[in-house]
Protein backbone atom coordinates (compact mmCIF):
# COMPACT_ATOMS: atom_id res chain seq x y z
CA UNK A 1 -4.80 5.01 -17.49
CA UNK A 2 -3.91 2.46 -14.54
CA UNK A 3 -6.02 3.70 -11.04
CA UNK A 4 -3.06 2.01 -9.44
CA UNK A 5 0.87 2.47 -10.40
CA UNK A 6 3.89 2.41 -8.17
CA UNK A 7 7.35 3.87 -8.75
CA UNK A 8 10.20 1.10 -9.52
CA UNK A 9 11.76 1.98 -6.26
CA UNK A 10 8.55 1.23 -4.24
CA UNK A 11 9.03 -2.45 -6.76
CA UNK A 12 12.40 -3.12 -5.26
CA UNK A 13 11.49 -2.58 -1.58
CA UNK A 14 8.88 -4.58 -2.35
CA UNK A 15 10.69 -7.44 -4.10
CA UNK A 16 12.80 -7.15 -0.99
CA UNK A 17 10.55 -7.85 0.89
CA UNK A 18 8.95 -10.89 -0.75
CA UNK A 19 11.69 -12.35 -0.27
CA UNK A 20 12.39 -12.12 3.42
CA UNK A 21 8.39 -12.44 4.04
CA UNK A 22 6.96 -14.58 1.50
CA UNK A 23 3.24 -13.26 0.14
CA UNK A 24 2.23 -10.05 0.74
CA UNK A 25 -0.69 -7.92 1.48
CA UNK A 26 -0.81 -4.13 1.09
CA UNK A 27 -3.56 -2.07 3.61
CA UNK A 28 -4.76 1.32 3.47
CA UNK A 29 -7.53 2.07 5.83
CA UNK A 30 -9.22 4.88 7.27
CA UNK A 31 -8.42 7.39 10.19
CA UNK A 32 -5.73 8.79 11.09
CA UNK A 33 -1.77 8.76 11.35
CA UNK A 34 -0.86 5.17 9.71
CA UNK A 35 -4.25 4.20 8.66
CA UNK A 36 -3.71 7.12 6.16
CA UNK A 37 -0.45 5.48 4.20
CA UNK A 38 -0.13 2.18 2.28
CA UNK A 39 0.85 -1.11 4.81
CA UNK A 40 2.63 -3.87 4.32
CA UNK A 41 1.91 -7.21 6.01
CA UNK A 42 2.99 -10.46 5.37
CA UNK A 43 -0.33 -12.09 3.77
CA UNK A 44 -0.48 -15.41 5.34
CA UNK A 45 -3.21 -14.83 8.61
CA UNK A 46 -3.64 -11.54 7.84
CA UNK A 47 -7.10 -10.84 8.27
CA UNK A 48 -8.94 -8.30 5.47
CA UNK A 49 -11.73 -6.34 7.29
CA UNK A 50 -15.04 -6.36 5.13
CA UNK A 51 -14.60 -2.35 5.30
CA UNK A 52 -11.66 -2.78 2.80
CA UNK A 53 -12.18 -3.14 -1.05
CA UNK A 54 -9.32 -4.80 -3.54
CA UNK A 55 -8.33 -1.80 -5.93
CA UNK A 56 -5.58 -3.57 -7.62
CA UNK A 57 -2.55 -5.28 -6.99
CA UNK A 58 1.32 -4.00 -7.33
CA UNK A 59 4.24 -6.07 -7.88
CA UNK A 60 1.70 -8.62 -8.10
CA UNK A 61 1.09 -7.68 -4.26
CA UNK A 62 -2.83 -7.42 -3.78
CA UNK A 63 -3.51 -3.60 -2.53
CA UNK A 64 -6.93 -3.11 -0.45
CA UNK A 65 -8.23 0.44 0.67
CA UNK A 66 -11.15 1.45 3.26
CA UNK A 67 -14.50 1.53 1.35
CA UNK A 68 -15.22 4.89 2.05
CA UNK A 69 -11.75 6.42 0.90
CA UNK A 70 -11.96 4.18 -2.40
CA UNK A 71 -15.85 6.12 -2.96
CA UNK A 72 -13.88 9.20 -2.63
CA UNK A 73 -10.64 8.24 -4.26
CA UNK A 74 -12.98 6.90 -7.66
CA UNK A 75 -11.62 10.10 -10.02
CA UNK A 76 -8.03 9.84 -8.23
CA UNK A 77 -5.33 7.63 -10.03
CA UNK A 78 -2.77 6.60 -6.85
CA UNK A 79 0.53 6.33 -7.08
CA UNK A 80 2.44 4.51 -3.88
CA UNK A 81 6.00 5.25 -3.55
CA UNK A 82 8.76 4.79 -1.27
CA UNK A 83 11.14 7.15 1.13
CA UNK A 84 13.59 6.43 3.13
CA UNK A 85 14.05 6.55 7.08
CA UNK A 86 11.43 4.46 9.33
CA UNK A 87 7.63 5.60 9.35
CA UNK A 88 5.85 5.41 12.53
CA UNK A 89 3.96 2.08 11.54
CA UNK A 90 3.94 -1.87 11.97
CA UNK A 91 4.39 -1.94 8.22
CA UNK A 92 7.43 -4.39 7.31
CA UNK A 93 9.52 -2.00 5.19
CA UNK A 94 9.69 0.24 8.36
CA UNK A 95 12.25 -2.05 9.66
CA UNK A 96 14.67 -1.85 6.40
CA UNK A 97 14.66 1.50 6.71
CA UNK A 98 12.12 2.78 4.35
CA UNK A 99 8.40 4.14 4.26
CA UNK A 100 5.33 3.65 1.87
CA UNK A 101 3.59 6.54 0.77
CA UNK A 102 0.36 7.51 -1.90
CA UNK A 103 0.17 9.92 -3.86
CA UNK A 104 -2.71 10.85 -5.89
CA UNK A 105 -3.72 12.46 -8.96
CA UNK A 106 -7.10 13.49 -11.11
CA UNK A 107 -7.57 10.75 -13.81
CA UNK A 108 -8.25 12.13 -17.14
């Protein structure tokens, strides 16, 4: 069982934006409010805080998580999906009308 998957829709944002953006990076830190959901950046400059670990990549996008939620995440597989209408977030789908979310699940 994958710790990481992603639903085919969450692929085609993705693809979509790849192709406006060029490389990718996805973020999920701690906190609150948007540090909470998956983030999109464009990769190039982007820096990656030593608080974030690599967990995996999707759509061959690398996907990095805060330490600390990946210690308490370690049983959870995560699934990031996508919804439409704008989150609240600098993330680059929020401008083509979408949102990234996680979901989790226990591993078996």
């Amino acid at each position: 069982m994958d710790k990481l998957i992603v639903t085919e829709k969450a692929v085609e944002v993705i693809e979509l934006l790849k192709a406006k953006h060029g490389n990718l990076v996805f973020e999920q830190s701690s906190g609150c409010c948007d540090g909470t959901v998956p983030m999109c950046f464009q990769a190039d400059g982007h820096y990656i805080s030593s608080q974030l670990v690599l967990i995996g990549e999707i759509a061959g996008v690398p996907y990095y998580i805060d330490k600390h939620q990946a210690e308490y995440l370690k049983h959870m597989q995560l699934l990031v999906d996508v919804m439409e209408g704008r989150g609240a977030s600098f993330s680059l789908e929020s401008a083509e009308g979408f949102a990234f979310l996680m979901k989790s699940s226990v591993m078996e």
